[in-house]
PDB file of N, CA and C in Angstrom:
ATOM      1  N   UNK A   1     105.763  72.904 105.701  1.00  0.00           N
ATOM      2  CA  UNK A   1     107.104  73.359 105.954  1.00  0.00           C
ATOM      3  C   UNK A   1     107.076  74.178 107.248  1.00  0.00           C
ATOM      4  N   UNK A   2     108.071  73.848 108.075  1.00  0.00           N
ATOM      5  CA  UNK A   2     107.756  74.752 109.344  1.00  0.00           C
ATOM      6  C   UNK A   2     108.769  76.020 109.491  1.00  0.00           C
ATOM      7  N   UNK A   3     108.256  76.923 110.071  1.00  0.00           N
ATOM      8  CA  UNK A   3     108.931  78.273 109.524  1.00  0.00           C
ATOM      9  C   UNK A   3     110.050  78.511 110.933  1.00  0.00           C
ATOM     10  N   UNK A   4     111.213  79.022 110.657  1.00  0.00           N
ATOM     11  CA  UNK A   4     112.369  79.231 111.721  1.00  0.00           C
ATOM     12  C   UNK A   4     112.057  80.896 111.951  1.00  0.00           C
ATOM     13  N   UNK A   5     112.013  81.093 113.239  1.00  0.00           N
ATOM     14  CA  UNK A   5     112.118  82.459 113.656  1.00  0.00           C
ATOM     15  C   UNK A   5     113.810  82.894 113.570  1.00  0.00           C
ATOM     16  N   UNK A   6     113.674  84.169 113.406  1.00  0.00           N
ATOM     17  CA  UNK A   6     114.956  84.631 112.902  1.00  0.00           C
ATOM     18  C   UNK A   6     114.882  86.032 113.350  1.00  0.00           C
ATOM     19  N   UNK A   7     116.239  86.827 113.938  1.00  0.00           N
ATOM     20  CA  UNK A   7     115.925  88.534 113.911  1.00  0.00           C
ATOM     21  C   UNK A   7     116.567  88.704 113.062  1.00  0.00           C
ATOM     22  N   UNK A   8     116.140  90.369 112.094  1.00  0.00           N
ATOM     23  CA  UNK A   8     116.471  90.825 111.484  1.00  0.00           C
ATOM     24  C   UNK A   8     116.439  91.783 111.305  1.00  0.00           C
ATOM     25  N   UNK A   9     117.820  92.454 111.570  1.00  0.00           N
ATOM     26  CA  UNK A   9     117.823  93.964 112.256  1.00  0.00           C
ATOM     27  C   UNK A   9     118.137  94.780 110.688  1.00  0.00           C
ATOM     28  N   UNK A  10     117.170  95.538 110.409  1.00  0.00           N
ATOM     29  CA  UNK A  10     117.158  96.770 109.408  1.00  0.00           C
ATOM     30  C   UNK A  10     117.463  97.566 110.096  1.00  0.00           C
ATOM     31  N   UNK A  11     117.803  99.142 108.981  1.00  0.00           N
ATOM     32  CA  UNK A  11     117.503 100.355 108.689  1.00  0.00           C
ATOM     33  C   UNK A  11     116.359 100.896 109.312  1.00  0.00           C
ATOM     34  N   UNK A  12     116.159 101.811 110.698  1.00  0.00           N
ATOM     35  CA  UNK A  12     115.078 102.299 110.487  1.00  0.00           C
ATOM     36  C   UNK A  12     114.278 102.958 109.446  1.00  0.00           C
ATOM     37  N   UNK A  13     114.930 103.640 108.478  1.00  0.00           N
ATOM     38  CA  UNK A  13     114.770 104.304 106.789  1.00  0.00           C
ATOM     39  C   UNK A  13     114.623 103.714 106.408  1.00  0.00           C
ATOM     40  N   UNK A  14     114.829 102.736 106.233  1.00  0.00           N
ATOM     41  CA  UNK A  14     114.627 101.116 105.018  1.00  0.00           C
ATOM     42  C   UNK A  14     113.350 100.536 105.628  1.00  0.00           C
ATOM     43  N   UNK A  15     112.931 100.466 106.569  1.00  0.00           N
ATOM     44  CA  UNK A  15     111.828  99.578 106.884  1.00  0.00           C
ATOM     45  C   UNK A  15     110.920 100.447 107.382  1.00  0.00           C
ATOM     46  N   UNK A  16     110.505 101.412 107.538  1.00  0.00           N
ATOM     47  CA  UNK A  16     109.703 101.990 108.049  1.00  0.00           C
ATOM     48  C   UNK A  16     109.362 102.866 106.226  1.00  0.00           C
ATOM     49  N   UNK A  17     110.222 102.874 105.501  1.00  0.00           N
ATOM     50  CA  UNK A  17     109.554 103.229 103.859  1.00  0.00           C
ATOM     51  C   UNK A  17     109.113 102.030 103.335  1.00  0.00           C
ATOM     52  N   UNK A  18     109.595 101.146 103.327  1.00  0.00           N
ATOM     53  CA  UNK A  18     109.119  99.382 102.988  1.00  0.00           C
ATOM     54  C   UNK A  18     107.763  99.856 103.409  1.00  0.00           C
ATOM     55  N   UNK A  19     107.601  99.238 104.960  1.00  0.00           N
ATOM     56  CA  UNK A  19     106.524  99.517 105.211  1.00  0.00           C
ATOM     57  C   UNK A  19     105.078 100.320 104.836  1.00  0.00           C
ATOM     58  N   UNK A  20     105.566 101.446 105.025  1.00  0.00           N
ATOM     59  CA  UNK A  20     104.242 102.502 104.273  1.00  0.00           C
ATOM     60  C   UNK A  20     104.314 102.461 102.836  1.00  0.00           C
ATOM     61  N   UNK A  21     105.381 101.660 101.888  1.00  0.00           N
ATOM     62  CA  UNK A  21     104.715 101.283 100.500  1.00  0.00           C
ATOM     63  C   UNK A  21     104.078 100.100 100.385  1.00  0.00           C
ATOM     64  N   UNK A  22     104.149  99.306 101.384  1.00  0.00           N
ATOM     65  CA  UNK A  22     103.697  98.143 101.020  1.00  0.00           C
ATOM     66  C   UNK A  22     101.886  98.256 101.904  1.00  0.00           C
ATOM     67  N   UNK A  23     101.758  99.728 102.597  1.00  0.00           N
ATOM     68  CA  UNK A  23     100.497  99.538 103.406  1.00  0.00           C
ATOM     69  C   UNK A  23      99.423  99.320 102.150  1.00  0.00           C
ATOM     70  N   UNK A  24      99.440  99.944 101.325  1.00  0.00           N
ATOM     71  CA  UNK A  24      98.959  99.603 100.019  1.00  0.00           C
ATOM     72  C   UNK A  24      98.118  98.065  99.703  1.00  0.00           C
ATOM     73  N   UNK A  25      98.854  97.606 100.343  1.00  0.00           N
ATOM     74  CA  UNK A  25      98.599  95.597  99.466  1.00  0.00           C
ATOM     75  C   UNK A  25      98.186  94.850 101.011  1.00  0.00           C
ATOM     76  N   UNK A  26      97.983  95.807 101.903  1.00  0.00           N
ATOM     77  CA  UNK A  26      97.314  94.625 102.874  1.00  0.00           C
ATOM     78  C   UNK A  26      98.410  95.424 104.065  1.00  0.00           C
ATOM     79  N   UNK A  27      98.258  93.964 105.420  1.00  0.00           N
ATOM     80  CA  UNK A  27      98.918  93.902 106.221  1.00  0.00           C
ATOM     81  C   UNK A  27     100.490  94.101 106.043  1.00  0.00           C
ATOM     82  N   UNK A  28     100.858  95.301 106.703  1.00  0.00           N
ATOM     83  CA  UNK A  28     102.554  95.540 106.208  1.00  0.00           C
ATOM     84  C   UNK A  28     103.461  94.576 106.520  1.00  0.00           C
ATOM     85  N   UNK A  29     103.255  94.615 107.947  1.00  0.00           N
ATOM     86  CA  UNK A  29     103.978  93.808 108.832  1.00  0.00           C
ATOM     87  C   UNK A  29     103.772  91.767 107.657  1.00  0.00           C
ATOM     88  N   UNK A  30     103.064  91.617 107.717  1.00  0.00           N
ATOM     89  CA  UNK A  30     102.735  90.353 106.924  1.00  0.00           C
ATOM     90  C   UNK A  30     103.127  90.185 105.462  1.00  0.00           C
ATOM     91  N   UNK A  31     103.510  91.146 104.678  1.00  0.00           N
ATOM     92  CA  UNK A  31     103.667  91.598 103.702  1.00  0.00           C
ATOM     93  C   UNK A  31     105.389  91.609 103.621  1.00  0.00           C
ATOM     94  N   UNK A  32     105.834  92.392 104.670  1.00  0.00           N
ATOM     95  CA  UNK A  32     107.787  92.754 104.920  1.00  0.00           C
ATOM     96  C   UNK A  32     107.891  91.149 104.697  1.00  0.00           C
ATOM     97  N   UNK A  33     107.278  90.286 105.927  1.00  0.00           N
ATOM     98  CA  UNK A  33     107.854  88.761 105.973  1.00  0.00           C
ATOM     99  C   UNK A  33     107.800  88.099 105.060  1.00  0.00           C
ATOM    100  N   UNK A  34     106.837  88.385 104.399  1.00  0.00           N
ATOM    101  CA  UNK A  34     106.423  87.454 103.085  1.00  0.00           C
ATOM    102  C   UNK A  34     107.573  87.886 101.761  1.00  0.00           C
ATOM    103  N   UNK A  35     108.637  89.262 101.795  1.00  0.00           N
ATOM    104  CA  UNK A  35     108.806  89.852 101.053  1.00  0.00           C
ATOM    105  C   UNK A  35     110.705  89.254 101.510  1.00  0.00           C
ATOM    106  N   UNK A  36     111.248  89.323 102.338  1.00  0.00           N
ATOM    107  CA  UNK A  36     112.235  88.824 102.734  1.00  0.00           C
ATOM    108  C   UNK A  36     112.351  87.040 102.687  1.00  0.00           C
ATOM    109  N   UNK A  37     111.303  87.115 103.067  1.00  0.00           N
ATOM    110  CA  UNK A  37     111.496  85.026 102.998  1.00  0.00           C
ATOM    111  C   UNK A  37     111.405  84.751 101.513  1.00  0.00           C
ATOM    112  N   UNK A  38     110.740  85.443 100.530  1.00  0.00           N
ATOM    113  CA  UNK A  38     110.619  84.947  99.327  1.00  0.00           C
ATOM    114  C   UNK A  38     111.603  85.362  98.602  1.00  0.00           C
ATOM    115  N   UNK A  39     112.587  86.364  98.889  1.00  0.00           N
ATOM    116  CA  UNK A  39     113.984  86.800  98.379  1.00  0.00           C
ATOM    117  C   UNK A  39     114.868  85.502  99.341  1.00  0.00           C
ATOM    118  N   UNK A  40     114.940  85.634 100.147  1.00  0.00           N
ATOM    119  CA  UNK A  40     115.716  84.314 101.197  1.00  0.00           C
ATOM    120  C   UNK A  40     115.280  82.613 100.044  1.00  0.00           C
ATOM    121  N   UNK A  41     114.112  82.654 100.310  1.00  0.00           N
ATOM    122  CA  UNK A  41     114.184  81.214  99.348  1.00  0.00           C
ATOM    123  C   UNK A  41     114.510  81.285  98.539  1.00  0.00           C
ATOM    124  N   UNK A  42     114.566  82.323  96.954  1.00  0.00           N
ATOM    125  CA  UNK A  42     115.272  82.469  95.968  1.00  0.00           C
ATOM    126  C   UNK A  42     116.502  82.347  95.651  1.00  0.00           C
ATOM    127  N   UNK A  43     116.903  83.630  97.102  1.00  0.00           N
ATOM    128  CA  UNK A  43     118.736  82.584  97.044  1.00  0.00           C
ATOM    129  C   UNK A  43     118.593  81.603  97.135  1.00  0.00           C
ATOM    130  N   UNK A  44     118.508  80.895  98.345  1.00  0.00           N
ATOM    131  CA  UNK A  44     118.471  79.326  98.437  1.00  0.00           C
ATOM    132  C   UNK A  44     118.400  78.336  97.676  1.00  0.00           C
ATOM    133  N   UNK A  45     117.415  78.823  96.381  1.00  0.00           N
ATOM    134  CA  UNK A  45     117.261  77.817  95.446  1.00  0.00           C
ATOM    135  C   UNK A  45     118.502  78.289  94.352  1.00  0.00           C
ATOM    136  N   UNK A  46     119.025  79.259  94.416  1.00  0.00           N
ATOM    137  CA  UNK A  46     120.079  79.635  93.727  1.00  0.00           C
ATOM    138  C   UNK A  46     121.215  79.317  94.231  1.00  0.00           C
ATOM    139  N   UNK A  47     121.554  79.413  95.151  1.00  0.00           N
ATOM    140  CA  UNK A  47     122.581  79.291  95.397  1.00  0.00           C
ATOM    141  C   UNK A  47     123.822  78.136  95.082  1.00  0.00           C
ATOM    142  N   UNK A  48     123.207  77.074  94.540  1.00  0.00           N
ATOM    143  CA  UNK A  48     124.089  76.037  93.861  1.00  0.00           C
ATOM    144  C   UNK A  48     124.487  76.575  92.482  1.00  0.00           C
ATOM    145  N   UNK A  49     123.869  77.373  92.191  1.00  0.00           N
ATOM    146  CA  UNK A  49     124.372  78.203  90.266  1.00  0.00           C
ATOM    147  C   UNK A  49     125.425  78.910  90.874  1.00  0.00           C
ATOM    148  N   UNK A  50     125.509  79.842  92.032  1.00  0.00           N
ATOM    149  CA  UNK A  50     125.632  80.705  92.256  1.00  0.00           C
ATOM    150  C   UNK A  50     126.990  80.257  92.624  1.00  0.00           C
ATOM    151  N   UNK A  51     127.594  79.324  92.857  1.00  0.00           N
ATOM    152  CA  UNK A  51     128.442  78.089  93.810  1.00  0.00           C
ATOM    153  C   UNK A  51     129.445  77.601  92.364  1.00  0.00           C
ATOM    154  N   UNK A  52     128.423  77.646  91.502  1.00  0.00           N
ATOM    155  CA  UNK A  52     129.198  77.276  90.148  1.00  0.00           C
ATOM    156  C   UNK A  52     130.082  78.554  89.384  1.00  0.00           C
ATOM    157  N   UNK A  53     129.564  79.608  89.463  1.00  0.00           N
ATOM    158  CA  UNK A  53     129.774  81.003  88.946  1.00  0.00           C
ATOM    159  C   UNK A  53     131.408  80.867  89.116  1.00  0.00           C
ATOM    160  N   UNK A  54     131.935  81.952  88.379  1.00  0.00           N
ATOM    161  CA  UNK A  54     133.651  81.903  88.126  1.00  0.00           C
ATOM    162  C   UNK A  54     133.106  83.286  89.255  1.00  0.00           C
ATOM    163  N   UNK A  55     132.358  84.169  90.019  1.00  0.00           N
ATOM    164  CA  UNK A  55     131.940  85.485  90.406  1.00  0.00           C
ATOM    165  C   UNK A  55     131.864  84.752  91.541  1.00  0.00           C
ATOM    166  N   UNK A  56     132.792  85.751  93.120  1.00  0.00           N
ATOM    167  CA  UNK A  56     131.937  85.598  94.311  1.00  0.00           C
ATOM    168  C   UNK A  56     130.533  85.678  94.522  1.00  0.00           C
ATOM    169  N   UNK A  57     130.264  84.731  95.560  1.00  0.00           N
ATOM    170  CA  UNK A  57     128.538  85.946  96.411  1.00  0.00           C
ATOM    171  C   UNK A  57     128.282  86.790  96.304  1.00  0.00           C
ATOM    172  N   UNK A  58     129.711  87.651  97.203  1.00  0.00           N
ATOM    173  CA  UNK A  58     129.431  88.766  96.894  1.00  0.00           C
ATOM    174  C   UNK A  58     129.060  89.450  96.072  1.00  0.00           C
ATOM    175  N   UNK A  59     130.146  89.527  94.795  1.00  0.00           N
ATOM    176  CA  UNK A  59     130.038  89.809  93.339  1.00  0.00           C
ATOM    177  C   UNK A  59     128.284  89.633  92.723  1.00  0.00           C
ATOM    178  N   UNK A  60     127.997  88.670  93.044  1.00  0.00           N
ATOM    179  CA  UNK A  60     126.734  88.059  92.209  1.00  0.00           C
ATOM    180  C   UNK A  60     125.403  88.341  92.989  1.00  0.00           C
ATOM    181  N   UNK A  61     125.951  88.995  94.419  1.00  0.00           N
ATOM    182  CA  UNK A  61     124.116  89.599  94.888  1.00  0.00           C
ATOM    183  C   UNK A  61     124.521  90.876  94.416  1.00  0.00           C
ATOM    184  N   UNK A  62     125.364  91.746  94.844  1.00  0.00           N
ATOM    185  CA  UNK A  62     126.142  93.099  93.905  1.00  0.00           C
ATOM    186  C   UNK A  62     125.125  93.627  92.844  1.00  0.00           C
ATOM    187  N   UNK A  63     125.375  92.150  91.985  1.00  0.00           N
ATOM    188  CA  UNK A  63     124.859  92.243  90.792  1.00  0.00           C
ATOM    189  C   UNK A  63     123.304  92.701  90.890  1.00  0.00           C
ATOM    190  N   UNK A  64     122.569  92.188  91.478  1.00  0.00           N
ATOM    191  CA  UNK A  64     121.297  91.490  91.524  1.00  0.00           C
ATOM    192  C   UNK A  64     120.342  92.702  92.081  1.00  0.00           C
ATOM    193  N   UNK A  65     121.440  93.544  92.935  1.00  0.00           N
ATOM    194  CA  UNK A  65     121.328  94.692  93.720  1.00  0.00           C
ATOM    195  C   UNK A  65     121.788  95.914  92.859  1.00  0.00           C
ATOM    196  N   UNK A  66     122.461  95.890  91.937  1.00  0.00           N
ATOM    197  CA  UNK A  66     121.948  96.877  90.900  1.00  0.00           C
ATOM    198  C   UNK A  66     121.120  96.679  90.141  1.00  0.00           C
ATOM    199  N   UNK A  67     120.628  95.352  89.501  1.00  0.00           N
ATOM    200  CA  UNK A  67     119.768  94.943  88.542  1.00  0.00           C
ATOM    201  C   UNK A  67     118.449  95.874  89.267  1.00  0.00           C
ATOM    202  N   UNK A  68     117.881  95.553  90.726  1.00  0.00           N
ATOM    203  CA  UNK A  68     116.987  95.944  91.424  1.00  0.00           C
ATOM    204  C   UNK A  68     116.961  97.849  91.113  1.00  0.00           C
ATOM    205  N   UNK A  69     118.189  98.161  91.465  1.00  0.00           N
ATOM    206  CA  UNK A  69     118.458  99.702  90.643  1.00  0.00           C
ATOM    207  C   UNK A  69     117.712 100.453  89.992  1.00  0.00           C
ATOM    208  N   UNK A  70     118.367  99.534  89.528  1.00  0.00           N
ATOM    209  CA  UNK A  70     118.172  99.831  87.379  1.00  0.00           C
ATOM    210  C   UNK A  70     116.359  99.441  87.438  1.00  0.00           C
ATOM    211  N   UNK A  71     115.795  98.807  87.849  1.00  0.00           N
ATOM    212  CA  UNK A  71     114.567  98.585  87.587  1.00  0.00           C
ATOM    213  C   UNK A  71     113.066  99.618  87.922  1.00  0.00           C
ATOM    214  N   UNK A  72     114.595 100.161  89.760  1.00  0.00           N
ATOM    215  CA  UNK A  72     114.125 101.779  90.311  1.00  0.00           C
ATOM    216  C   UNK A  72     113.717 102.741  88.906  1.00  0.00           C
ATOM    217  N   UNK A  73     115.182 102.918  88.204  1.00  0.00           N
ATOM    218  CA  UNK A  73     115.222 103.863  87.791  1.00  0.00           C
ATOM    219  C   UNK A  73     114.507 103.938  86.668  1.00  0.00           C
ATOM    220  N   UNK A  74     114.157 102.875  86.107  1.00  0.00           N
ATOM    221  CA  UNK A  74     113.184 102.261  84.743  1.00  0.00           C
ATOM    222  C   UNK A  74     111.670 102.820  85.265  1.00  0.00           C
ATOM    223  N   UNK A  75     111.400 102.400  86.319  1.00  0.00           N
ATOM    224  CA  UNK A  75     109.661 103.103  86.769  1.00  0.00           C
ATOM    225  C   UNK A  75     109.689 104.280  86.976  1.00  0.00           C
ATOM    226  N   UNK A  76     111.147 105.185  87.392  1.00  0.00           N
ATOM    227  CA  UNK A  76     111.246 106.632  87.733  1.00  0.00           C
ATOM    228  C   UNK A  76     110.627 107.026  86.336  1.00  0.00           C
ATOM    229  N   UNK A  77     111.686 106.778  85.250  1.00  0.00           N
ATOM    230  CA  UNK A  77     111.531 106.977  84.155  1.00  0.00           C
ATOM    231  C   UNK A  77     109.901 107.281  82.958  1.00  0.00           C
ATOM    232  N   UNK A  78     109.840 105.796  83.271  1.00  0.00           N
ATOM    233  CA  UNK A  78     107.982 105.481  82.700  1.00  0.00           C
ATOM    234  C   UNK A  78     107.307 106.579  83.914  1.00  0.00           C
ATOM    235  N   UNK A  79     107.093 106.668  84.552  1.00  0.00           N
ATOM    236  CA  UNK A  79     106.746 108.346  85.161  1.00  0.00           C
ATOM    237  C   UNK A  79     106.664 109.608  84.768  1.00  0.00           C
ATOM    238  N   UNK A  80     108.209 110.231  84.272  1.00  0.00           N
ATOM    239  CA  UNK A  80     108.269 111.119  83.832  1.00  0.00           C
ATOM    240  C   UNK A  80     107.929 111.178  82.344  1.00  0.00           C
ATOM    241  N   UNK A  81     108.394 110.351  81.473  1.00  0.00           N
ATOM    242  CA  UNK A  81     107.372 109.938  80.751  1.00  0.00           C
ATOM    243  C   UNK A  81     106.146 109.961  80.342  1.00  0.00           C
ATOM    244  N   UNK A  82     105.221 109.455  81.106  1.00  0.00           N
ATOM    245  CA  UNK A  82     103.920 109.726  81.019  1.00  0.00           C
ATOM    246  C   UNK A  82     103.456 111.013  81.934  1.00  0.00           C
ATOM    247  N   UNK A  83     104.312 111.704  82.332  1.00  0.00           N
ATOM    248  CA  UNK A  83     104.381 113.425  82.860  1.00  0.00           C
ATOM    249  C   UNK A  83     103.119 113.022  83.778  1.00  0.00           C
ATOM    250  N   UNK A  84     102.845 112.246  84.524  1.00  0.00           N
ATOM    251  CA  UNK A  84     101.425 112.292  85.612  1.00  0.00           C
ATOM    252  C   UNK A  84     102.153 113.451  86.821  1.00  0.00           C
ATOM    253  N   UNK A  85     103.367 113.456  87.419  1.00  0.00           N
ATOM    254  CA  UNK A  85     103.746 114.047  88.249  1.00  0.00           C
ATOM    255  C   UNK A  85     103.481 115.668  87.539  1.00  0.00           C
ATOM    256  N   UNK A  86     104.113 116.065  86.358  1.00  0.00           N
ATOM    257  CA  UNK A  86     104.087 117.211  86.400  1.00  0.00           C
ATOM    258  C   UNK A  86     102.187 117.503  86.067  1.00  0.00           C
ATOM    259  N   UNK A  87     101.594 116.464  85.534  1.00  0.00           N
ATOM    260  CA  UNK A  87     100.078 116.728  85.457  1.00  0.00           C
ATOM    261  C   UNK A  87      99.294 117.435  86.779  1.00  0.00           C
ATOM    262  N   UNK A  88      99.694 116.294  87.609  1.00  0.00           N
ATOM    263  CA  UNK A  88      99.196 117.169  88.776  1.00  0.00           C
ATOM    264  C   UNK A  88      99.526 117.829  89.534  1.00  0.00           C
ATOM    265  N   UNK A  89     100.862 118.131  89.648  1.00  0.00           N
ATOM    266  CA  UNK A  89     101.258 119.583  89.756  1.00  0.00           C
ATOM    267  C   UNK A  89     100.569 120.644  89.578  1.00  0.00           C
ATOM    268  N   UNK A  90     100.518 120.818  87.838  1.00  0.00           N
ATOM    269  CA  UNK A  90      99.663 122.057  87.374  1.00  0.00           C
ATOM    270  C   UNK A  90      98.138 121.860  88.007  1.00  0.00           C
ATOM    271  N   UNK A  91      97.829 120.771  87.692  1.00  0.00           N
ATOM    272  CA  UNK A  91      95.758 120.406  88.502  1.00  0.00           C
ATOM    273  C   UNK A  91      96.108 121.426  89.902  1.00  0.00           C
ATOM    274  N   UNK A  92      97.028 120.845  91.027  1.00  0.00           N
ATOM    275  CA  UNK A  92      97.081 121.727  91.993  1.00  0.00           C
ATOM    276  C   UNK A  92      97.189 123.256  92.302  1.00  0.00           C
ATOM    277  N   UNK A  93      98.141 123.367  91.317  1.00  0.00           N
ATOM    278  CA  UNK A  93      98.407 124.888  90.855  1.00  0.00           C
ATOM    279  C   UNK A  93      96.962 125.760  90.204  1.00  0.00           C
ATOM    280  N   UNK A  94      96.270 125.342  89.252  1.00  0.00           N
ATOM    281  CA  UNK A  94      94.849 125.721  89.219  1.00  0.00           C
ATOM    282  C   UNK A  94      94.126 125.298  90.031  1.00  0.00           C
ATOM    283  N   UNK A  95      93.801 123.861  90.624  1.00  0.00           N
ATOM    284  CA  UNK A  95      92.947 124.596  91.686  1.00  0.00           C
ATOM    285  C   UNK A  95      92.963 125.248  93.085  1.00  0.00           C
ATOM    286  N   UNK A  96      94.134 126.052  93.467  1.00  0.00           N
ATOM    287  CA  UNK A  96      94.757 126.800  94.260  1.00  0.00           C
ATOM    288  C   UNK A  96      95.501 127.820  94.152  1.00  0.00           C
ATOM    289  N   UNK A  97      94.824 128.282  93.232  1.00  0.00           N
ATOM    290  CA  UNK A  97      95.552 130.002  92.312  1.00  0.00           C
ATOM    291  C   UNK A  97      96.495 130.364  93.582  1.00  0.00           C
ATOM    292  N   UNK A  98      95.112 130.621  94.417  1.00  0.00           N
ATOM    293  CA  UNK A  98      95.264 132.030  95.211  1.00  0.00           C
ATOM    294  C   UNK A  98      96.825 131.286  96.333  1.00  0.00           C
ATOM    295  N   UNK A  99      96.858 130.091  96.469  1.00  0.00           N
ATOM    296  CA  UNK A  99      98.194 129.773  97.386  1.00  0.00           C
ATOM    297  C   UNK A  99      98.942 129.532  96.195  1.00  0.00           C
ATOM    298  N   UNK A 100      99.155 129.356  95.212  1.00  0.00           N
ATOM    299  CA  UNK A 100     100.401 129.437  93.478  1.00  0.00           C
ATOM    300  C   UNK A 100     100.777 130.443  93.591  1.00  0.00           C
ATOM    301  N   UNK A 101      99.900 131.657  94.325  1.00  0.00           N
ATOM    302  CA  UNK A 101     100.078 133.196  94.279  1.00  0.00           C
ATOM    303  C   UNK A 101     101.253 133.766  95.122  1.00  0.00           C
ATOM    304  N   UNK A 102     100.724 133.349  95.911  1.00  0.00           N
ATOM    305  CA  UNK A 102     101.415 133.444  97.651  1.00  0.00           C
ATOM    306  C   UNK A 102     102.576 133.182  97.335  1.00  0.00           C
ATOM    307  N   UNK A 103     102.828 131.954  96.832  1.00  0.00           N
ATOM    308  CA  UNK A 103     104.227 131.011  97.473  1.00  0.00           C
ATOM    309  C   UNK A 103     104.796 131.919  96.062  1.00  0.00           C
ATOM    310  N   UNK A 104     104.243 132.542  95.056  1.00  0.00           N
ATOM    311  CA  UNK A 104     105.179 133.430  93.484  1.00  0.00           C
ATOM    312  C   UNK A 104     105.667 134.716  93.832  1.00  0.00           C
ATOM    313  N   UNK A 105     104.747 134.855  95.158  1.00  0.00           N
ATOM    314  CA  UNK A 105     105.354 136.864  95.528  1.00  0.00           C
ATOM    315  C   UNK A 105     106.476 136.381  96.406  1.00  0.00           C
ATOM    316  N   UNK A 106     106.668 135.229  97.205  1.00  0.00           N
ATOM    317  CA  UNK A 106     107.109 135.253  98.139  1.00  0.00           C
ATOM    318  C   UNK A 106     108.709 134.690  97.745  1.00  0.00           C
ATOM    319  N   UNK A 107     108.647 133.872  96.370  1.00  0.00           N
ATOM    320  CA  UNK A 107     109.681 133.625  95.636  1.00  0.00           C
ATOM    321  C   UNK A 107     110.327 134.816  95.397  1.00  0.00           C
ATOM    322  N   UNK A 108     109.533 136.053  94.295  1.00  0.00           N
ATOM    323  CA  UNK A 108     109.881 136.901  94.272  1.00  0.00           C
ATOM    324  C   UNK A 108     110.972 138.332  95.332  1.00  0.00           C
ATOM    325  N   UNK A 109     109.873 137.666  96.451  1.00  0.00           N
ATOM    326  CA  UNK A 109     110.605 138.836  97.403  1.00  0.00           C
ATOM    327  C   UNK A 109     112.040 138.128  98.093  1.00  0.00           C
ATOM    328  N   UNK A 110     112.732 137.016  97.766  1.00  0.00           N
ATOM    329  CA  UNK A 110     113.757 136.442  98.242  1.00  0.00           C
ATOM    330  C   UNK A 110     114.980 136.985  97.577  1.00  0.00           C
TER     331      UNK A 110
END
């Protein structure tokens, strides 16, 4: 299959956080493309359901774009949940009394 060059002007905020989450799994830059074309072909292969729907486009990526949301807010969740954030919090807080200290007088004196 031969691939069409295309621009695609983002968010500097949107793609430059993409980016440094995805440095994680390899090449970013290789990773963004691979991550947009495989949402791009999905529509594509959807888009005849999507054609059938009593719901605009619009309406029906809308959708798809809160579903994505909601899925945010589902891993926020399983997080707090399994309290790892506030875990290491406290780990930091003991092993750095003496700056827990600092930043408690300095609360204090405000």
């Amino acid at each position: 299959m031969a691939l069409k060059t295309y621009a695609l002007r983002l968010d500097e905020e949107v793609y430059d956080g993409l980016k440094k989450e995805m440095e994680a799994y390899g090449d970013p830059d290789l990773n963004m493309s691979f991550v947009i074309r495989r949402y791009l072909r999905d529509l594509y292969e959807a888009m005849p359901y999507l054609k059938k729907s009593e719901f605009s486009l619009l309406n029906s990526l809308a959708l798809w774009g809160t579903m994505l949301k909601h899925l945010r807010a589902i891993a926020q969740f399983e997080n707090i949940m399994k309290g790892r954030p506030i875990v290491e919090r406290a780990q930091a807080e003991i092993d750095n009394r003496e700056e827990f200290e600092k930043i408690k007088r300095k609360k204090k004196g405000e």
